[in-house]
Protein backbone atom coordinates (compact mmCIF):
# COMPACT_ATOMS: atom_id res chain seq x y z
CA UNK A 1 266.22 141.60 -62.18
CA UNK A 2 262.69 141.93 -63.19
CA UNK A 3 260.82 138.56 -63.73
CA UNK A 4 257.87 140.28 -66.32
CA UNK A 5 258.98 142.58 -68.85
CA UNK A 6 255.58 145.18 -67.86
CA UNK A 7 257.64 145.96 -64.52
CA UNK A 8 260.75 146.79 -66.40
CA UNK A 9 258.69 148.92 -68.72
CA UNK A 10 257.03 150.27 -65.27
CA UNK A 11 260.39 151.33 -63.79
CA UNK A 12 261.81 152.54 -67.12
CA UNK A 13 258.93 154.93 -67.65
CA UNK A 14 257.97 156.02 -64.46
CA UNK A 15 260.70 155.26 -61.94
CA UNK A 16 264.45 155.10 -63.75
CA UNK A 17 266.20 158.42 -63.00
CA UNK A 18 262.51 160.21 -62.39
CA UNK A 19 262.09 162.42 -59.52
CA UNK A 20 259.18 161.65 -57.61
CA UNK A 21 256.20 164.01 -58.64
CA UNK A 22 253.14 162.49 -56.27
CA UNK A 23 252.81 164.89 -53.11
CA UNK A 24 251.34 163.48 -50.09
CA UNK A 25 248.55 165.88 -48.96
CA UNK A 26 249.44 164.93 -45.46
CA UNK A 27 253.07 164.58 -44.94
CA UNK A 28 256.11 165.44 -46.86
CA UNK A 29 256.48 161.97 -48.44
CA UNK A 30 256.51 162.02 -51.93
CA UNK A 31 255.96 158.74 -54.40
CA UNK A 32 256.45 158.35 -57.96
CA UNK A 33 253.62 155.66 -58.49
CA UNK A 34 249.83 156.83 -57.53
CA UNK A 35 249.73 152.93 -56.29
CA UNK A 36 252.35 153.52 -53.95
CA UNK A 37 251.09 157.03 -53.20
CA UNK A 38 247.94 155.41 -52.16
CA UNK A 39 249.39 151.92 -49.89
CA UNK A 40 251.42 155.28 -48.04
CA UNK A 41 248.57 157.29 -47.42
CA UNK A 42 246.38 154.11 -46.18
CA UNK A 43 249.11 152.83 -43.88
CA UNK A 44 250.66 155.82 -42.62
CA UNK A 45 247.40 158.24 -42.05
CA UNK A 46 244.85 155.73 -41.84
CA UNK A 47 242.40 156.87 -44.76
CA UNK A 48 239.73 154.73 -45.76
CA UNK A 49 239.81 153.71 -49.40
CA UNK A 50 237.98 155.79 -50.90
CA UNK A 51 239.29 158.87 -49.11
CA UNK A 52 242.51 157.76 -50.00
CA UNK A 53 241.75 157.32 -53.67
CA UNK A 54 240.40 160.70 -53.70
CA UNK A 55 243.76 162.10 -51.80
CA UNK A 56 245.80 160.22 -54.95
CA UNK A 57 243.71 161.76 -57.27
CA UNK A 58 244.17 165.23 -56.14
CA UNK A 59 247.56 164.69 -56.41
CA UNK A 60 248.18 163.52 -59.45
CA UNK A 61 245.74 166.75 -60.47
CA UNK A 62 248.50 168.82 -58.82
CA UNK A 63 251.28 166.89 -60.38
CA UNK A 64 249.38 167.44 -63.86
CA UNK A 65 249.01 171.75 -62.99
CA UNK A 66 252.61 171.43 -61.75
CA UNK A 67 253.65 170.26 -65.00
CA UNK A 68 255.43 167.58 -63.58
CA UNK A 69 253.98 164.36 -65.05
CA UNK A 70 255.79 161.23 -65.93
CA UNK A 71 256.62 160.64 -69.69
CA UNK A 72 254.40 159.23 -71.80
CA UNK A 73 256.77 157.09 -74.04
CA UNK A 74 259.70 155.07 -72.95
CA UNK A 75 261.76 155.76 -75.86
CA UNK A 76 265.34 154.06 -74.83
CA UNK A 77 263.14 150.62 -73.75
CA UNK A 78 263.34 149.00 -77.17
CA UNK A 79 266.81 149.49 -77.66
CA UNK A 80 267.69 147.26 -74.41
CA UNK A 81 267.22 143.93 -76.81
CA UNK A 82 265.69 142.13 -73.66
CA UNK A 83 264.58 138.49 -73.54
CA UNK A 84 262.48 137.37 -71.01
């Protein structure tokens, strides 16, 4: 159950049946949300912000060359009829 309808439309587009296309550049983990991507790479290697921004970046860069980036448009969303 989602209580805002901007994190259904976050799991729909990004999350719901996608694989995960954001490499760690330090481990094998892989995320499909650059925010989670970046909590994982501050807790588990112990980057500094800013390094770890720059390690999210660089992946989504090699998600991007990789062809592997998320859909833009969510196009079964507006036929779910949801009231929130």
């Amino acid at each position: 159950m989602y209580l805002h309808k901007y994190t259904l439309r976050t799991h729909l587009k990004y999350e719901c049946g996608k694989a995960a296309v954001l490499q760690c550049p330090e481990c094998p983990h892989r995320s499909k949300l650059k925010g989670n991507l970046k909590k994982h790479i501050l807790n588990m290697h112990n980057f500094n912000n800013d390094a770890a921004s720059e390690a999210v970046n660089k992946a989504m860069q090699a998600a991007v060359r990789g062809g592997l980036t998320p859909p833009e448009d969510v196009k079964h969303f507006d036929d779910l009829n949801l009231t929130i």
